[in-house]
PDB file of N, CA and C in Angstrom:
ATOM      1  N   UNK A   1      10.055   6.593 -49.277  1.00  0.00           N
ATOM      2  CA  UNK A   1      11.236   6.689 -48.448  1.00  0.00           C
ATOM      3  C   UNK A   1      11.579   8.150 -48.196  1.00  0.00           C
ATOM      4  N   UNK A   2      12.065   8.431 -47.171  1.00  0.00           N
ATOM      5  CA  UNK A   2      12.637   9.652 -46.648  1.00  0.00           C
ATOM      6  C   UNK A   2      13.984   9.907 -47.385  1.00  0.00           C
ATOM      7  N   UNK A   3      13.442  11.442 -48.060  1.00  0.00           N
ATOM      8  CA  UNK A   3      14.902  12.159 -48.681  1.00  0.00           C
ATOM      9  C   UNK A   3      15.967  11.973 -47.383  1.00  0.00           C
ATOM     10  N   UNK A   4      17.226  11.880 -47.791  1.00  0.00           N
ATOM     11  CA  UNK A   4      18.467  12.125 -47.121  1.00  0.00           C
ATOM     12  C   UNK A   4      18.596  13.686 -46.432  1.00  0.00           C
ATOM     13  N   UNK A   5      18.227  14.677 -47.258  1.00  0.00           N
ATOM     14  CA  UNK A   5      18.782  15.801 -46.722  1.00  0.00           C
ATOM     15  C   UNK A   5      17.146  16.448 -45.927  1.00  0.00           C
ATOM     16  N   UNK A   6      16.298  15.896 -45.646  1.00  0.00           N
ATOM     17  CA  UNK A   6      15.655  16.146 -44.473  1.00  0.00           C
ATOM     18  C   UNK A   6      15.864  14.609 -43.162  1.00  0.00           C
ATOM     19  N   UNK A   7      16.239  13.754 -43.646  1.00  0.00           N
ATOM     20  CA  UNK A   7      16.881  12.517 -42.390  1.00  0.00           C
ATOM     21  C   UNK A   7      17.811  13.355 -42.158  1.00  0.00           C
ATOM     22  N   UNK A   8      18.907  13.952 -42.492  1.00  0.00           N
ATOM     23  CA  UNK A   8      19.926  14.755 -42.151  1.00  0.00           C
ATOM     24  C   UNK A   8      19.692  15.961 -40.940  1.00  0.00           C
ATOM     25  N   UNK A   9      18.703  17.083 -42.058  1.00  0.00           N
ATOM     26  CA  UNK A   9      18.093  18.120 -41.103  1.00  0.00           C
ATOM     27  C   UNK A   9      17.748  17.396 -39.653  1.00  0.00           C
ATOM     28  N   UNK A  10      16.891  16.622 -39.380  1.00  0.00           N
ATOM     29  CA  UNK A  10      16.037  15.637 -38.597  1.00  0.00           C
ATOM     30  C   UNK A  10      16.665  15.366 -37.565  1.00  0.00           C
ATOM     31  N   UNK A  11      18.308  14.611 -37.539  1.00  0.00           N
ATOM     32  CA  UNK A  11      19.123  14.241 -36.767  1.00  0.00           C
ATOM     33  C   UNK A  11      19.689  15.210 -36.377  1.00  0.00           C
ATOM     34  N   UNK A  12      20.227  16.174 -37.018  1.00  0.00           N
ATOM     35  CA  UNK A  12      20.895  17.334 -36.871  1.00  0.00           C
ATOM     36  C   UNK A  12      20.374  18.324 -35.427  1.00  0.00           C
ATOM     37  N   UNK A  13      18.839  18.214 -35.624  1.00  0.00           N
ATOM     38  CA  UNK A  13      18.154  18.964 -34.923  1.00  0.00           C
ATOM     39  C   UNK A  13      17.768  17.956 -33.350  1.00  0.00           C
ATOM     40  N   UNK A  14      17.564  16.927 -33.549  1.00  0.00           N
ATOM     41  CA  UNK A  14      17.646  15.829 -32.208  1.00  0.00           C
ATOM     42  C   UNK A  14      18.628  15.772 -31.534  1.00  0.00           C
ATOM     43  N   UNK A  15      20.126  15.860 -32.045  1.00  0.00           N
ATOM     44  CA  UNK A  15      21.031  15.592 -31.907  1.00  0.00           C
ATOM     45  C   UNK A  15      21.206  14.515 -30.782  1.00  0.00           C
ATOM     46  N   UNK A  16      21.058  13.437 -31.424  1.00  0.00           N
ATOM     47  CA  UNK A  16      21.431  11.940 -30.536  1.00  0.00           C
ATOM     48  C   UNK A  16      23.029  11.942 -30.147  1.00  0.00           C
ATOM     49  N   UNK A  17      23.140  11.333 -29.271  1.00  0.00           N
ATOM     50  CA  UNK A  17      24.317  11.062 -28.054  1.00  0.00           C
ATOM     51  C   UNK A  17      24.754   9.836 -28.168  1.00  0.00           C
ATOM     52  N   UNK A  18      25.976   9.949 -27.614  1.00  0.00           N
ATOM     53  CA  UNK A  18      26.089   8.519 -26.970  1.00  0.00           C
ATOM     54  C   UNK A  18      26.024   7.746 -26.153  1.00  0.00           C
ATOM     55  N   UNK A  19      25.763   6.578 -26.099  1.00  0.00           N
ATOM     56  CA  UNK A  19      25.074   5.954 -24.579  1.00  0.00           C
ATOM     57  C   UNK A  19      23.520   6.059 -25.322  1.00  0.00           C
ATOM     58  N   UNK A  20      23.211   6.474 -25.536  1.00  0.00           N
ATOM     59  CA  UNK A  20      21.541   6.673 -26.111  1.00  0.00           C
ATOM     60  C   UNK A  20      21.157   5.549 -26.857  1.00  0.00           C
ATOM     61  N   UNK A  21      19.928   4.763 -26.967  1.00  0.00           N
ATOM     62  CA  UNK A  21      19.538   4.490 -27.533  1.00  0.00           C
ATOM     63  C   UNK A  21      18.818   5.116 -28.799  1.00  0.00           C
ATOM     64  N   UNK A  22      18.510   4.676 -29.986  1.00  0.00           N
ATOM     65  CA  UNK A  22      17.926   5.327 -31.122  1.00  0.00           C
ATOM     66  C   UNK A  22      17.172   4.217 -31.750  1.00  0.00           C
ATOM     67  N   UNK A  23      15.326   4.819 -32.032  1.00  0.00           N
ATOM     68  CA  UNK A  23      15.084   3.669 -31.988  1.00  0.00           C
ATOM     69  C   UNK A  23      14.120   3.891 -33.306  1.00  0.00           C
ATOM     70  N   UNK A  24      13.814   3.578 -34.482  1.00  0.00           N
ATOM     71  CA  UNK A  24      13.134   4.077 -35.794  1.00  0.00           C
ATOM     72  C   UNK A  24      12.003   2.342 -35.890  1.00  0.00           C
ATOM     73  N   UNK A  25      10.855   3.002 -36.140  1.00  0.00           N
ATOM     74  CA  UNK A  25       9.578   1.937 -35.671  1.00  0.00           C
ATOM     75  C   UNK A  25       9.621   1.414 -36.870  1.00  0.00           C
ATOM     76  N   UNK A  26       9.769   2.399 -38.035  1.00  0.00           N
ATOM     77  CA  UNK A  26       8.926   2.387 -39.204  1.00  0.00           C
ATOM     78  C   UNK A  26      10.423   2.114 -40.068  1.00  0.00           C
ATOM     79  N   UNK A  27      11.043   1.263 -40.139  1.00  0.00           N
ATOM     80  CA  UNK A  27      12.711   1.393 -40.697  1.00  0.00           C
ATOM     81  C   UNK A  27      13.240   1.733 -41.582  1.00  0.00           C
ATOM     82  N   UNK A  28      12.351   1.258 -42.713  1.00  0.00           N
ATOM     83  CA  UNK A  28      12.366   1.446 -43.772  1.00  0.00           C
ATOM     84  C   UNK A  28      13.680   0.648 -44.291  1.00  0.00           C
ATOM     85  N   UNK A  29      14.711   1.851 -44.952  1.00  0.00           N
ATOM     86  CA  UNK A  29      16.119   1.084 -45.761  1.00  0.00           C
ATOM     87  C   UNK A  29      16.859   1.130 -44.562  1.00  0.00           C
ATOM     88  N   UNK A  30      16.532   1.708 -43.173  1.00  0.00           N
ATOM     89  CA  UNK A  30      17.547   2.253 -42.371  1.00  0.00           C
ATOM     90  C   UNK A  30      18.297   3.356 -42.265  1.00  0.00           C
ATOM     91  N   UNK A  31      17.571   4.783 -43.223  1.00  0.00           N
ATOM     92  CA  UNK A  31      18.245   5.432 -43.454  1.00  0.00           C
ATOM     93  C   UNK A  31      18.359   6.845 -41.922  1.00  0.00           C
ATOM     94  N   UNK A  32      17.347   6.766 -41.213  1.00  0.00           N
ATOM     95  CA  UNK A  32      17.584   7.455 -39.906  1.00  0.00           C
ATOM     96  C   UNK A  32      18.485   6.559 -38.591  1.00  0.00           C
ATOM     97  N   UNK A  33      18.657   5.505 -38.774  1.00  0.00           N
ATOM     98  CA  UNK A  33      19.560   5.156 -38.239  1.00  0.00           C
ATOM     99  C   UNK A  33      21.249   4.944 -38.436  1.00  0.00           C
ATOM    100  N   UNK A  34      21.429   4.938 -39.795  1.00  0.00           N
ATOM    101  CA  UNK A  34      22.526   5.110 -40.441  1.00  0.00           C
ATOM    102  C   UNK A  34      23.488   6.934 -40.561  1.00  0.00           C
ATOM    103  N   UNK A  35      21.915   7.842 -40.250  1.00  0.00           N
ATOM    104  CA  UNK A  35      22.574   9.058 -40.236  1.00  0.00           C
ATOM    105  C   UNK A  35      22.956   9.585 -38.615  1.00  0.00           C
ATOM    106  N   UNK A  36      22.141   8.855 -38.105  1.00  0.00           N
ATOM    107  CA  UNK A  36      22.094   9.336 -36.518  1.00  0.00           C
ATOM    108  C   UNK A  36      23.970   8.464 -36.160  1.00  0.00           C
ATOM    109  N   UNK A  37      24.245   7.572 -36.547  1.00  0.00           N
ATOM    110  CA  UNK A  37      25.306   6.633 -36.590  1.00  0.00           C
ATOM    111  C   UNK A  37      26.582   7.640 -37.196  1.00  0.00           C
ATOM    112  N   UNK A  38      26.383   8.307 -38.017  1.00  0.00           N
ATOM    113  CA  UNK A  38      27.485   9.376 -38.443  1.00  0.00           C
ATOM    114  C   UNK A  38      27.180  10.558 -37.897  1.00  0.00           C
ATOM    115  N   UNK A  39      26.230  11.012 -37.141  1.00  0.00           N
ATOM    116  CA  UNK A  39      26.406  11.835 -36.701  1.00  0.00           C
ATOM    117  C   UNK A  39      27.079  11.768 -35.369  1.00  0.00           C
ATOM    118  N   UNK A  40      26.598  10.479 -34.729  1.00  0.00           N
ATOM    119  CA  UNK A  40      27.508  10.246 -33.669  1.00  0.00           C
ATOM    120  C   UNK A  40      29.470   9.956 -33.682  1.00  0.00           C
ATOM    121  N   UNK A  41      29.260   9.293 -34.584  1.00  0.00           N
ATOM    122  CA  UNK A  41      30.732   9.497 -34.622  1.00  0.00           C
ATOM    123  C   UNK A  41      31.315  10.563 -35.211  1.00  0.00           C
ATOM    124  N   UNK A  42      30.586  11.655 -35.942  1.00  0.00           N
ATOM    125  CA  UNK A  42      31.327  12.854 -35.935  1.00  0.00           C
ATOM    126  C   UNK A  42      31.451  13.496 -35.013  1.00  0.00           C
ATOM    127  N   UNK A  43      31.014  13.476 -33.733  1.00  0.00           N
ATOM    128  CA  UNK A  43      30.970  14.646 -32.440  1.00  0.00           C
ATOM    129  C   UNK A  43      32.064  13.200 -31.731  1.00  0.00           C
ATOM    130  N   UNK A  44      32.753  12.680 -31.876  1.00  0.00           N
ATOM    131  CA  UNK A  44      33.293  11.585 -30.751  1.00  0.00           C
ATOM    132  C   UNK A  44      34.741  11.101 -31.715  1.00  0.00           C
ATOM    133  N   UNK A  45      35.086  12.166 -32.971  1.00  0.00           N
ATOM    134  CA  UNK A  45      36.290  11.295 -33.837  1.00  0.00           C
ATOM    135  C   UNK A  45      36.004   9.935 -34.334  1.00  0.00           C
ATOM    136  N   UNK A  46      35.439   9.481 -34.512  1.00  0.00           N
ATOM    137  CA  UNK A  46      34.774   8.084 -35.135  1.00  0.00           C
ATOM    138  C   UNK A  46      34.584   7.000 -33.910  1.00  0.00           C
ATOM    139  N   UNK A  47      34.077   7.615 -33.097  1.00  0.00           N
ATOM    140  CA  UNK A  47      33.973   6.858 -31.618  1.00  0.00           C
ATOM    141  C   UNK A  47      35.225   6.593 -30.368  1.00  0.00           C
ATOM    142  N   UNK A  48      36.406   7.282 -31.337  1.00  0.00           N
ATOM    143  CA  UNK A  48      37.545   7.282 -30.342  1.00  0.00           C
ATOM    144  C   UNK A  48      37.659   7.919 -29.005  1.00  0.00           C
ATOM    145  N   UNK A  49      37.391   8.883 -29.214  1.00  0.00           N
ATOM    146  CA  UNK A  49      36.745   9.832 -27.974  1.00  0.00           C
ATOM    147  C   UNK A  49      36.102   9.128 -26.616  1.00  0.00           C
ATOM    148  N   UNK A  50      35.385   7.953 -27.433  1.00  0.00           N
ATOM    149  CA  UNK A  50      34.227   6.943 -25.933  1.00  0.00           C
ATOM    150  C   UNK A  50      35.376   6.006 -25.473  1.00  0.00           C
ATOM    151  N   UNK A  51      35.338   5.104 -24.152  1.00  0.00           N
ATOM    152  CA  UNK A  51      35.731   4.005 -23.507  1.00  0.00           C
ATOM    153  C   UNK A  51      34.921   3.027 -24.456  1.00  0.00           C
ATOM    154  N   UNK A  52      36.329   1.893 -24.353  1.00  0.00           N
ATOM    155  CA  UNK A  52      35.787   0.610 -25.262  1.00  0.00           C
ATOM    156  C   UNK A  52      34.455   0.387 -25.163  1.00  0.00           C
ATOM    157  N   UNK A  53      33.858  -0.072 -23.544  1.00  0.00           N
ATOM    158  CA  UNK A  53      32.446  -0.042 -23.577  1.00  0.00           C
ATOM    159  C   UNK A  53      31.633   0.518 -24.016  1.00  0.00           C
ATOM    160  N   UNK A  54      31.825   1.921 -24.481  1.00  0.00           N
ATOM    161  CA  UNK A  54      30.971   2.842 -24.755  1.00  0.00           C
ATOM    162  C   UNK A  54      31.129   2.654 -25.971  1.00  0.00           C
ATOM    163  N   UNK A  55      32.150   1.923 -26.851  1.00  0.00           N
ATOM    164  CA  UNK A  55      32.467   1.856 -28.382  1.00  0.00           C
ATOM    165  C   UNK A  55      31.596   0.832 -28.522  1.00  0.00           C
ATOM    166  N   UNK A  56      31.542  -0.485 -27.815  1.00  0.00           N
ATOM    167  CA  UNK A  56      30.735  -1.259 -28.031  1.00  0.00           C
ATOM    168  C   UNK A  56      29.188  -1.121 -27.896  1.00  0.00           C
ATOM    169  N   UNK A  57      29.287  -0.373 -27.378  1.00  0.00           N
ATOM    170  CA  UNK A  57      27.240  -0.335 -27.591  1.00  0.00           C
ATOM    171  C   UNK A  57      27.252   0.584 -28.592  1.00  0.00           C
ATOM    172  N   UNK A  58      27.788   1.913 -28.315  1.00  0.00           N
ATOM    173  CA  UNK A  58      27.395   2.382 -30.042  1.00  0.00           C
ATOM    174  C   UNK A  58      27.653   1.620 -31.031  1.00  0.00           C
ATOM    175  N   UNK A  59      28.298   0.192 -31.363  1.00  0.00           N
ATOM    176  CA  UNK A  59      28.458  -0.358 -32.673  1.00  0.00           C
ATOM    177  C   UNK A  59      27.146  -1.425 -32.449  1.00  0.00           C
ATOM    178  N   UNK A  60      27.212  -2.244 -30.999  1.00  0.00           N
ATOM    179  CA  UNK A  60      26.018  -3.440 -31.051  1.00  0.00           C
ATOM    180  C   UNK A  60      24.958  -3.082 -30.411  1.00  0.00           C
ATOM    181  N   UNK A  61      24.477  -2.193 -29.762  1.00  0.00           N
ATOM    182  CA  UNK A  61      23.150  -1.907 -28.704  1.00  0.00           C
ATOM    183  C   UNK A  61      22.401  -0.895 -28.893  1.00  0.00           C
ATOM    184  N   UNK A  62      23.096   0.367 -29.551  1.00  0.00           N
ATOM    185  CA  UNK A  62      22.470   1.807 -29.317  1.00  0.00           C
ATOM    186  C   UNK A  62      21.121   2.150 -30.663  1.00  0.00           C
ATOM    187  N   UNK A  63      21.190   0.608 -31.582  1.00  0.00           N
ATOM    188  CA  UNK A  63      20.341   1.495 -32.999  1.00  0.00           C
ATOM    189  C   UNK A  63      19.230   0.336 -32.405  1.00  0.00           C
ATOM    190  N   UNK A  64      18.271   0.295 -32.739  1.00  0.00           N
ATOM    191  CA  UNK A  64      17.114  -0.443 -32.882  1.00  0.00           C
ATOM    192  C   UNK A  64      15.795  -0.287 -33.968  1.00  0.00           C
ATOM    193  N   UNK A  65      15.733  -0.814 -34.391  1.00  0.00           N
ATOM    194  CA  UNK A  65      14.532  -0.484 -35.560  1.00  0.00           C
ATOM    195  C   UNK A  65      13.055  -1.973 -36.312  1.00  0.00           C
ATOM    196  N   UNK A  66      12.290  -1.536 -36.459  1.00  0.00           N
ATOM    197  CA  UNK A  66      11.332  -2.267 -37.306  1.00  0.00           C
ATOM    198  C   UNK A  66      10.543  -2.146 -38.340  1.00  0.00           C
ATOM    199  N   UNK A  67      11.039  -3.327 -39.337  1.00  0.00           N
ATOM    200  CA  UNK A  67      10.292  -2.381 -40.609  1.00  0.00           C
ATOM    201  C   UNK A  67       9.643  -3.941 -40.955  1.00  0.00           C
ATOM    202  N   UNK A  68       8.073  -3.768 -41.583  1.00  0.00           N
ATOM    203  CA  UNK A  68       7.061  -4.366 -41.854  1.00  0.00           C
ATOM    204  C   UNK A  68       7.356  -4.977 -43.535  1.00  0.00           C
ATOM    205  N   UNK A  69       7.932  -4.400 -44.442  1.00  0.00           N
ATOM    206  CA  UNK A  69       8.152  -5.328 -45.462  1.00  0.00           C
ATOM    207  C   UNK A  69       9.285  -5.322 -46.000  1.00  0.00           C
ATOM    208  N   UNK A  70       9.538  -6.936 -46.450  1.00  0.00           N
ATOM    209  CA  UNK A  70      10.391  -7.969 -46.192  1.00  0.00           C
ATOM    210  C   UNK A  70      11.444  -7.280 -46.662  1.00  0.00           C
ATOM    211  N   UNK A  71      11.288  -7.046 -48.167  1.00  0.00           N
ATOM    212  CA  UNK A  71      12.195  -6.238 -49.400  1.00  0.00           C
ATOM    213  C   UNK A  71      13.132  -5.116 -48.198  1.00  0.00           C
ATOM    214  N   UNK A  72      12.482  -4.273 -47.995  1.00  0.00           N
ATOM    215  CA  UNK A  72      13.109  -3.120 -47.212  1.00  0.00           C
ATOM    216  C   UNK A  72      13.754  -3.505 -45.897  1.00  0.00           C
ATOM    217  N   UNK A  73      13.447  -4.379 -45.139  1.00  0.00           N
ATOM    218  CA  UNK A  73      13.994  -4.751 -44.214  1.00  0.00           C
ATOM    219  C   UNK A  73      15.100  -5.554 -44.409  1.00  0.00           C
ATOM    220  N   UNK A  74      15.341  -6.241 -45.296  1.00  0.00           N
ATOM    221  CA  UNK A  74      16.832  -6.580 -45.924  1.00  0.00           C
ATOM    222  C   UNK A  74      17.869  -5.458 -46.423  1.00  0.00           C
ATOM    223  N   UNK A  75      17.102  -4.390 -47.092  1.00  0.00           N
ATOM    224  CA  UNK A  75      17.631  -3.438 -47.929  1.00  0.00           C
ATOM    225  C   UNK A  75      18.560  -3.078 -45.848  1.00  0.00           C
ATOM    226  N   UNK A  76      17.566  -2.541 -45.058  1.00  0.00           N
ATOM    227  CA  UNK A  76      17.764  -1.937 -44.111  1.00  0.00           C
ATOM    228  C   UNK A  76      19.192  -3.064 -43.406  1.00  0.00           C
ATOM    229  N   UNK A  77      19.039  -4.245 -43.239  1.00  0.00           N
ATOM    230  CA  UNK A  77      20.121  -5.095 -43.279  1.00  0.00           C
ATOM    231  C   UNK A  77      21.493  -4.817 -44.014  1.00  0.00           C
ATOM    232  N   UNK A  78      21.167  -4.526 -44.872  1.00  0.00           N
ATOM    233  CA  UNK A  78      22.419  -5.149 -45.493  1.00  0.00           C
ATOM    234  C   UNK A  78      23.467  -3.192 -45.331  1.00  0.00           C
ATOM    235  N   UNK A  79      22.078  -2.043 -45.422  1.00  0.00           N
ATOM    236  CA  UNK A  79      23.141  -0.718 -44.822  1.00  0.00           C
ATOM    237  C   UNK A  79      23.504  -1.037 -43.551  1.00  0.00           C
ATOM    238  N   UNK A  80      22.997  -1.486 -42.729  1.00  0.00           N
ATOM    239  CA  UNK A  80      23.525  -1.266 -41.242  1.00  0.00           C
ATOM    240  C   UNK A  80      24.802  -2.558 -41.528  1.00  0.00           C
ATOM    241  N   UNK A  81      25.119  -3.360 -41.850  1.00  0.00           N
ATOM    242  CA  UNK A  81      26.008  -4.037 -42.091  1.00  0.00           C
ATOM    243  C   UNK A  81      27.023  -3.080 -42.799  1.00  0.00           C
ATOM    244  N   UNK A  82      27.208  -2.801 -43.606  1.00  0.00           N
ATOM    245  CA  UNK A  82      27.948  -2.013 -44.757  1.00  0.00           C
ATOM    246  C   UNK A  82      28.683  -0.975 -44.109  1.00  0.00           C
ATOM    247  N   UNK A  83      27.832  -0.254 -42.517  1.00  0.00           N
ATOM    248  CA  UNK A  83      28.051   0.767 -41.771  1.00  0.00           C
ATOM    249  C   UNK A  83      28.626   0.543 -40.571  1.00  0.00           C
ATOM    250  N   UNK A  84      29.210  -0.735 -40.564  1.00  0.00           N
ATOM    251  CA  UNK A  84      29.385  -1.455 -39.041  1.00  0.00           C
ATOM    252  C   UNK A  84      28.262  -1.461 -38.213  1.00  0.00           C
ATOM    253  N   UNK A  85      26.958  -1.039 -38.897  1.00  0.00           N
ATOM    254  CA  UNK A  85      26.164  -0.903 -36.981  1.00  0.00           C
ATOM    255  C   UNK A  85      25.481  -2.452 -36.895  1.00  0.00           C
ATOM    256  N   UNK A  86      25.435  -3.478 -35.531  1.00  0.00           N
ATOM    257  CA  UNK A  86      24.749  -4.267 -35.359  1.00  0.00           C
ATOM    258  C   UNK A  86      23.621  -4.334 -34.153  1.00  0.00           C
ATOM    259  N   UNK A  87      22.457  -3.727 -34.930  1.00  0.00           N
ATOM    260  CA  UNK A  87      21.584  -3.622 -34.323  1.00  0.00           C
ATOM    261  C   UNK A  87      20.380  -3.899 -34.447  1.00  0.00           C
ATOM    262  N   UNK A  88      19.320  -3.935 -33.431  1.00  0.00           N
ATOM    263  CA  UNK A  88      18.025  -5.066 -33.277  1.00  0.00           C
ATOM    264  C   UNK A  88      17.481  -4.498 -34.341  1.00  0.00           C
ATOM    265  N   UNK A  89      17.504  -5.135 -35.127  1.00  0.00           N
ATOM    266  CA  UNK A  89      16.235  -4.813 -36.758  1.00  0.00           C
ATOM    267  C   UNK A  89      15.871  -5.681 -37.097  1.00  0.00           C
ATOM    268  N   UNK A  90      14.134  -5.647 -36.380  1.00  0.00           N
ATOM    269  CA  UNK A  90      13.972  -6.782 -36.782  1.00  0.00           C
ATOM    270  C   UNK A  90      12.661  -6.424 -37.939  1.00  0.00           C
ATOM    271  N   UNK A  91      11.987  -7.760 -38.443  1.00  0.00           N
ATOM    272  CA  UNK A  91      10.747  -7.660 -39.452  1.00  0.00           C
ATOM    273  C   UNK A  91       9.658  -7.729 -38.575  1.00  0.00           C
ATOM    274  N   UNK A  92       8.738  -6.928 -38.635  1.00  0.00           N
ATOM    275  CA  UNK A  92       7.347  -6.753 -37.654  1.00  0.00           C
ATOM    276  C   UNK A  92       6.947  -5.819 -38.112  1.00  0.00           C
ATOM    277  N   UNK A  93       5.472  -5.366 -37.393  1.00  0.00           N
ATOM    278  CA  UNK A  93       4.646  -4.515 -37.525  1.00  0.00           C
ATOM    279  C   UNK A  93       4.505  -3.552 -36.247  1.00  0.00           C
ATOM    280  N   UNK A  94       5.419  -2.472 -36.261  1.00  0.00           N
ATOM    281  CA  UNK A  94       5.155  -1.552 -35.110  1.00  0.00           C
ATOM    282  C   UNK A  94       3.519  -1.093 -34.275  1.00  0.00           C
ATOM    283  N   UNK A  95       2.777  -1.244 -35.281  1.00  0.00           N
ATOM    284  CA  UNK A  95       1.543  -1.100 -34.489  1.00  0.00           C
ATOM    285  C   UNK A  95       0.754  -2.149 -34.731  1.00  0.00           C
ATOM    286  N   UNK A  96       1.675  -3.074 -34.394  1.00  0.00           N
ATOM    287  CA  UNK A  96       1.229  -4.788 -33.473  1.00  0.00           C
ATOM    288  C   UNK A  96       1.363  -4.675 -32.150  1.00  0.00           C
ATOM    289  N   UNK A  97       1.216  -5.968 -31.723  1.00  0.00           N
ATOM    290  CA  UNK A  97       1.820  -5.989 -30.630  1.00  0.00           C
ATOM    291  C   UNK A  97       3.434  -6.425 -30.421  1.00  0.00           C
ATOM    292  N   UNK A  98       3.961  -6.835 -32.115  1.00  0.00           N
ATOM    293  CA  UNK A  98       5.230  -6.705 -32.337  1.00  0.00           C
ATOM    294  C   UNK A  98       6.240  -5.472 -31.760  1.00  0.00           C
ATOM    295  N   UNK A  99       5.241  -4.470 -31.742  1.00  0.00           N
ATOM    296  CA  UNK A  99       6.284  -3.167 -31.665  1.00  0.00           C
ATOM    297  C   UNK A  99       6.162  -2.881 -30.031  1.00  0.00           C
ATOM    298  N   UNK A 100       5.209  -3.651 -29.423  1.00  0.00           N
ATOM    299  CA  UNK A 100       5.515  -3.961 -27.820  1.00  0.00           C
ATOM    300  C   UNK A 100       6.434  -4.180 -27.398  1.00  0.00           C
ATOM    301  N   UNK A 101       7.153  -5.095 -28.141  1.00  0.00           N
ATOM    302  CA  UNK A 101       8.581  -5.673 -27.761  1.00  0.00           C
ATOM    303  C   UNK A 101       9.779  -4.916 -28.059  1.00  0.00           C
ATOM    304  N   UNK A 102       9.478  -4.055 -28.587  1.00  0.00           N
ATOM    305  CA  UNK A 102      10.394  -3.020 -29.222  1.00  0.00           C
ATOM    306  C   UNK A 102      11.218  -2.774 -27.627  1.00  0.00           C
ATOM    307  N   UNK A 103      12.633  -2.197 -27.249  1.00  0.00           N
ATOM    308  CA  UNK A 103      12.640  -1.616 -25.988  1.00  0.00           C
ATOM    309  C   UNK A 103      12.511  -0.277 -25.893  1.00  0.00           C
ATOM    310  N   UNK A 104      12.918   0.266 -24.850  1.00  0.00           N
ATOM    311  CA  UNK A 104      12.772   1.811 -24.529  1.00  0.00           C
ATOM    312  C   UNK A 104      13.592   2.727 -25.469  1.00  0.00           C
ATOM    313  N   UNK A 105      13.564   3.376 -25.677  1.00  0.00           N
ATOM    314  CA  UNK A 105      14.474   4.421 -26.281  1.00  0.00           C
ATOM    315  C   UNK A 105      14.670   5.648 -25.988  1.00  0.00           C
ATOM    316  N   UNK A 106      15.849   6.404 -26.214  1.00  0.00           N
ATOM    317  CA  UNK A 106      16.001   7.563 -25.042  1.00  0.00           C
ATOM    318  C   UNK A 106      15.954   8.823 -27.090  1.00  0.00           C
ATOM    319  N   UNK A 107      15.999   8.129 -28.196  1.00  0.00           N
ATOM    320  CA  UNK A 107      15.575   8.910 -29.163  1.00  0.00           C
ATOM    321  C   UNK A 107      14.573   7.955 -30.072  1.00  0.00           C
ATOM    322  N   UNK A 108      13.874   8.591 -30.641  1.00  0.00           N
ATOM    323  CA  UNK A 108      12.889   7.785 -31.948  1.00  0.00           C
ATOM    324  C   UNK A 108      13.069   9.314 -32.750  1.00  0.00           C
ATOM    325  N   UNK A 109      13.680   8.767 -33.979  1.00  0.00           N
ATOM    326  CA  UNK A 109      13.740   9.095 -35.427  1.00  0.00           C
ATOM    327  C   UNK A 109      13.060   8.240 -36.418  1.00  0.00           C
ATOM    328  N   UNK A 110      11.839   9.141 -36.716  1.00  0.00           N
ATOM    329  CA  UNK A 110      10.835   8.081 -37.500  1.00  0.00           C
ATOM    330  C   UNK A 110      10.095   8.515 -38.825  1.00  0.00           C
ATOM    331  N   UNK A 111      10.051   8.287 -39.826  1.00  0.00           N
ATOM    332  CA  UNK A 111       8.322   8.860 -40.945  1.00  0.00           C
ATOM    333  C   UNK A 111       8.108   8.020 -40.996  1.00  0.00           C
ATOM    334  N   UNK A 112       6.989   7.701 -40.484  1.00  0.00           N
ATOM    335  CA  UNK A 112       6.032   6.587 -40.550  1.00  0.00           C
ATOM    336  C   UNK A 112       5.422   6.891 -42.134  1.00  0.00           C
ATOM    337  N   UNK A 113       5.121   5.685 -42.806  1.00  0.00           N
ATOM    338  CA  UNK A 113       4.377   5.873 -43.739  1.00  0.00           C
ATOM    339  C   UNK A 113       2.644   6.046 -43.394  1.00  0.00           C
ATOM    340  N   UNK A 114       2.528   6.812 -44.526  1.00  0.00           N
ATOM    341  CA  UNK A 114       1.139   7.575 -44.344  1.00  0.00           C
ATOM    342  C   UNK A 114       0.487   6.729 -45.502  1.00  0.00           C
ATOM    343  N   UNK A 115      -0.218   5.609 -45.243  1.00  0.00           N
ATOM    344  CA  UNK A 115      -0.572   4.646 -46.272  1.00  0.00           C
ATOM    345  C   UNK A 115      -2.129   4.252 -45.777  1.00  0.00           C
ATOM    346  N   UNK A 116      -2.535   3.365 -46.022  1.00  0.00           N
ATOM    347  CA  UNK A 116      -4.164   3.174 -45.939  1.00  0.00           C
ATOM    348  C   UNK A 116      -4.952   2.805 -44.953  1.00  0.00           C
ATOM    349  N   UNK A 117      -3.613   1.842 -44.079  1.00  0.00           N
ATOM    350  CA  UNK A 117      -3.645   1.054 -43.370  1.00  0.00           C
ATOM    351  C   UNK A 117      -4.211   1.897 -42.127  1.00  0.00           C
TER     352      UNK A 117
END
């Protein structure tokens, strides 16, 4: 899993928006989507700053992610819950044709694991 204080550096340096999609292949616990999520609401007062609409997709539309085992993809569930975010996370294999279905994204924050496969 990815230390916190380089997911931090990471976002910091992308600096995701709002209105943006953000989209992490490899999900893991969820932890680049959970920071990109506070980073957005620190530049916006905790999203007060946006029109309702714009509050609503940053809470239900703007995160997207896929993570390949089961354990972690719950783990990744249950932070984005905990964080208000409700977003497409689903269980798959990004370099399936699962991760075809993935949609577009206007950021990808990702470490892919470097494993055997």
């Amino acid at each position: 899993f990815t230390p916190r204080p380089l997911i931090d550096c990471m976002v910091a340096l992308v600096k995701p928006q709002p209105g943006e999609v953000v989209q992490d292949p490899a999900l893991g616990t969820g932890g680049f989507l959970i920071a990109a999520d506070r980073y957005i609401k620190q530049q916006t007062d905790d999203l007060f700053t946006l029109t309702e609409r714009q509050q609503e997709f940053q809470r239900n539309e703007a995160f997207v992610g896929m993570e390949l085992v089961l354990d972690a993809h719950r783990l990744a569930l249950m932070n984005a819950m905990l964080h208000g975010i409700v977003g497409r996370l689903t269980l798959g294999d990004a370099l399936s044709p699962d991760g075809a279905a993935l949609p577009r994204a206007d950021v990808v924050l990702t470490n892919p694991p470097f494993g055997t496969k």
